[in-house]
Structures are given as C-alpha cells and as structure tokens.
Protein backbone atom coordinates (compact mmCIF):
# COMPACT_ATOMS: atom_id res chain seq x y z
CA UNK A 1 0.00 0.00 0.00
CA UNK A 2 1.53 3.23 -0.79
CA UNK A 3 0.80 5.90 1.27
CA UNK A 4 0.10 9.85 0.30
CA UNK A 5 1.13 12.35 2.06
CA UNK A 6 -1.60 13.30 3.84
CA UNK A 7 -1.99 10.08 5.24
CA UNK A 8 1.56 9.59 6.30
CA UNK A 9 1.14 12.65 8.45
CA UNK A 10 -2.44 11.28 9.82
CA UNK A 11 -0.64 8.41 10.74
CA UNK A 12 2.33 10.39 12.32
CA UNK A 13 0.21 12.26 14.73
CA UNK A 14 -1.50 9.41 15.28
CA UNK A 15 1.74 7.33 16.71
CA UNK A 16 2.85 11.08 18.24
CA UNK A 17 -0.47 11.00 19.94
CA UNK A 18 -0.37 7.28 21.49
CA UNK A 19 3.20 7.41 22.48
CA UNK A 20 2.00 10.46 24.71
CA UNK A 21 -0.99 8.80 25.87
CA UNK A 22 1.01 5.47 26.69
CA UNK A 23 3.24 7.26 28.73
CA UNK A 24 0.56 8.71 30.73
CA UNK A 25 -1.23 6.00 31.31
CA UNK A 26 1.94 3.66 31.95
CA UNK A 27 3.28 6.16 34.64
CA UNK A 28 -0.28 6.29 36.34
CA UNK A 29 -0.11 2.26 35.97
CA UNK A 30 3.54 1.89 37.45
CA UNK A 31 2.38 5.00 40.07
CA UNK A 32 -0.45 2.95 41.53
CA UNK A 33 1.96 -0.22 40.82
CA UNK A 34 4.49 1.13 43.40
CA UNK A 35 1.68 2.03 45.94
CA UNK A 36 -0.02 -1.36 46.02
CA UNK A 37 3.21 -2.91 46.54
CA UNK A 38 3.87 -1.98 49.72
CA UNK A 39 1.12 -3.97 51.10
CA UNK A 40 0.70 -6.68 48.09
CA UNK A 41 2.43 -9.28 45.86
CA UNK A 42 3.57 -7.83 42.76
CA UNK A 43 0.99 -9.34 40.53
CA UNK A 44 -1.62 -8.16 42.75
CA UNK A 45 -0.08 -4.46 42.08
CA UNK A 46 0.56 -4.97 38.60
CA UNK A 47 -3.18 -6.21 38.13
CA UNK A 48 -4.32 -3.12 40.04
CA UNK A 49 -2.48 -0.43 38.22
CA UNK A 50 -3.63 -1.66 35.53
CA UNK A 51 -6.70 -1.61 36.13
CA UNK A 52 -6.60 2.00 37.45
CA UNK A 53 -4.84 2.97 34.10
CA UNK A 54 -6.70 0.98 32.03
CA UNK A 55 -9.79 3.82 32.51
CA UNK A 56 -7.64 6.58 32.34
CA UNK A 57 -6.24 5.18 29.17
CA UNK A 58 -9.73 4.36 27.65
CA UNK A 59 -10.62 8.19 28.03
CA UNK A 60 -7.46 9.22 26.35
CA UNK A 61 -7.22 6.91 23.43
CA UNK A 62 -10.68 7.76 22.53
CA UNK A 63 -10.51 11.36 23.16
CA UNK A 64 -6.93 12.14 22.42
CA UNK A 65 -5.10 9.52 20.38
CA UNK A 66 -7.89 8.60 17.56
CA UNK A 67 -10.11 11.73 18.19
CA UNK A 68 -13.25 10.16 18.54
CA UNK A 69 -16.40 9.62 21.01
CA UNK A 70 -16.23 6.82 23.03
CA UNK A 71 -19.16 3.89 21.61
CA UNK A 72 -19.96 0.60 22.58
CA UNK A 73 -18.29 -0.83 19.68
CA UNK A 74 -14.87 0.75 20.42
CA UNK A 75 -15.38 -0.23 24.07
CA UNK A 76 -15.87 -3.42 23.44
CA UNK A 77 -12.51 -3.68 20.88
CA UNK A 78 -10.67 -1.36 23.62
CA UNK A 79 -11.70 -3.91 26.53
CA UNK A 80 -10.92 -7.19 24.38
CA UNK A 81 -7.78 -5.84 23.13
CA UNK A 82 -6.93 -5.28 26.63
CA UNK A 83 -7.92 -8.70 27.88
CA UNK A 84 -5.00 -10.06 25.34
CA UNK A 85 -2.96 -6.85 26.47
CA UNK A 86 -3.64 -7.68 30.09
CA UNK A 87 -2.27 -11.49 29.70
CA UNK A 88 0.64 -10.60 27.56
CA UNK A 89 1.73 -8.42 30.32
CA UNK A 90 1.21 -10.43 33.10
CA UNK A 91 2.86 -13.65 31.58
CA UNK A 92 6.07 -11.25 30.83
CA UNK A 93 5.45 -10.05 34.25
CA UNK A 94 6.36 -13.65 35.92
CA UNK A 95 8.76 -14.25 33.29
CA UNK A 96 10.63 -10.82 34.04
CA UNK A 97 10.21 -12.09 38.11
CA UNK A 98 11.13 -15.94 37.58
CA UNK A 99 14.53 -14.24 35.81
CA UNK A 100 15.28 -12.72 38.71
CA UNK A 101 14.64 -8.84 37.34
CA UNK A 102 13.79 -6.67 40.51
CA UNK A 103 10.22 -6.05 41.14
CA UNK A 104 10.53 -2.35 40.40
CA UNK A 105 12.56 -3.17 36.89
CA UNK A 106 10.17 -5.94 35.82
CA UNK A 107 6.98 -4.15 35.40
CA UNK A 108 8.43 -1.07 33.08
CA UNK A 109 10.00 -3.84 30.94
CA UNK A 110 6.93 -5.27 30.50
CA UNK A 111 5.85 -1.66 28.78
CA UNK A 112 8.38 -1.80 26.68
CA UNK A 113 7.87 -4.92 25.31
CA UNK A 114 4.06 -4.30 24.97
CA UNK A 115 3.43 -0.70 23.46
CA UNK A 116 3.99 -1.44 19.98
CA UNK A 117 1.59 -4.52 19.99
CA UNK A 118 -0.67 -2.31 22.06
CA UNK A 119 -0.59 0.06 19.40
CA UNK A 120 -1.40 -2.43 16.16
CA UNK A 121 -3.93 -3.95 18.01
CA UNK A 122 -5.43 -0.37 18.99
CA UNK A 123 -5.40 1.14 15.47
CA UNK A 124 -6.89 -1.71 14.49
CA UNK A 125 -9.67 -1.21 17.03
CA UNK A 126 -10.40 2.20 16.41
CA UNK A 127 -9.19 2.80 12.54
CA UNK A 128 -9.38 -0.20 10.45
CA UNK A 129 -13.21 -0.89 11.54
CA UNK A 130 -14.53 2.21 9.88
CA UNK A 131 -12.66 1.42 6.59
C-alpha cells in the first residue's frame, strides 16, 4: 500500500499521539503499581495499576489519540484488546520475576515490550473498523 502524504502525516500524529498517551497511562499504571506494593504481591499491584490505568487510558485513546467519542463498539474492541494486552503483560510479568529482574525493573519492561503490539492492536480497534 503506498501511502500519500496526507496520510503519512495522519498516521504520524497518530503514533505522536499514542506514544503520549502510553506514557501517561503507563506512569499512572507503574504510580499505583508502586503504591499497592507496599502492602501486596507484585501481581496483585501490577493487576491493580492496571486496572486504574486501564480507565484513564480508555478516556485518552478515545478522546486524544484517535479523536473520537467513546461507543460501545470501540469499548468493546478497547476492553478485548486489553484482555489479550492484560495477559501478555502479566505472563512477561512472571517471566521478568522468575529471571530474577527486581520487582521495580520488571513491570516497566513489560511496557516496553508491549506498546507497539498495544498500538497495532489499537489502530486496528479504532481505525481499520470504519474502513
């Protein structure tokens, strides 16, 4: 597929957008993360930040990153997507742990590893449904 112009810069913002809204949401997840931990195992914590900026990230993905109203369709991609996301993540998670990576290291290699499958799955979610 070859792309115009136009479309290439769509699709720039786009990525600009979600690498701005990942962050935000990842250091609310990892904030909450370090909270819970205190008093929790770290999958508990993990599970709970995620939770927490799972909603935060809903609102900004719709809002922000595609620039639309949230629906019941894209709700129901977003919350799927993240189901996958969520299990991804948490198998990393104990993989990162069982290797012996400290429990404040492990969960923001996790992020790293997930973001760009985040974001295919995502696009796909919001943009490639319309089309």
């Amino acid at each position: 597929m070859k792309w115009t112009k136009k479309q290439f810069q769509t699709e720039f913002w786009r990525v600009l957008r979600f690498g701005i809204t990942g962050t935000v949401s990842s250091l609310i997840h990892y904030g909450v993360y370090c909270m819970v931990l205190a008093c929790t195992t770290p999958t508990v914590a993990y599970s709970i930040g995620y939770l927490v900026g799972l909603a935060c990230n809903y609102g900004l993905t719709s809002f922000f990153t595609f620039q639309q109203h949230p629906s019941k369709k894209n709700a129901v991609g977003f919350v799927s997507s993240h189901i996958l996301n969520y299990l991804l993540e948490i198998g990393l998670l104990q993989l990162f742990l069982w290797m012996e990576i400290s429990q404040w290291l492990a969960p923001i290699l996790v992020m790293i590893v997930v973001v760009p499958v985040n974001f295919l799955i995502l696009r796909y979610v919001f943009i490639s449904r319309k089309m």
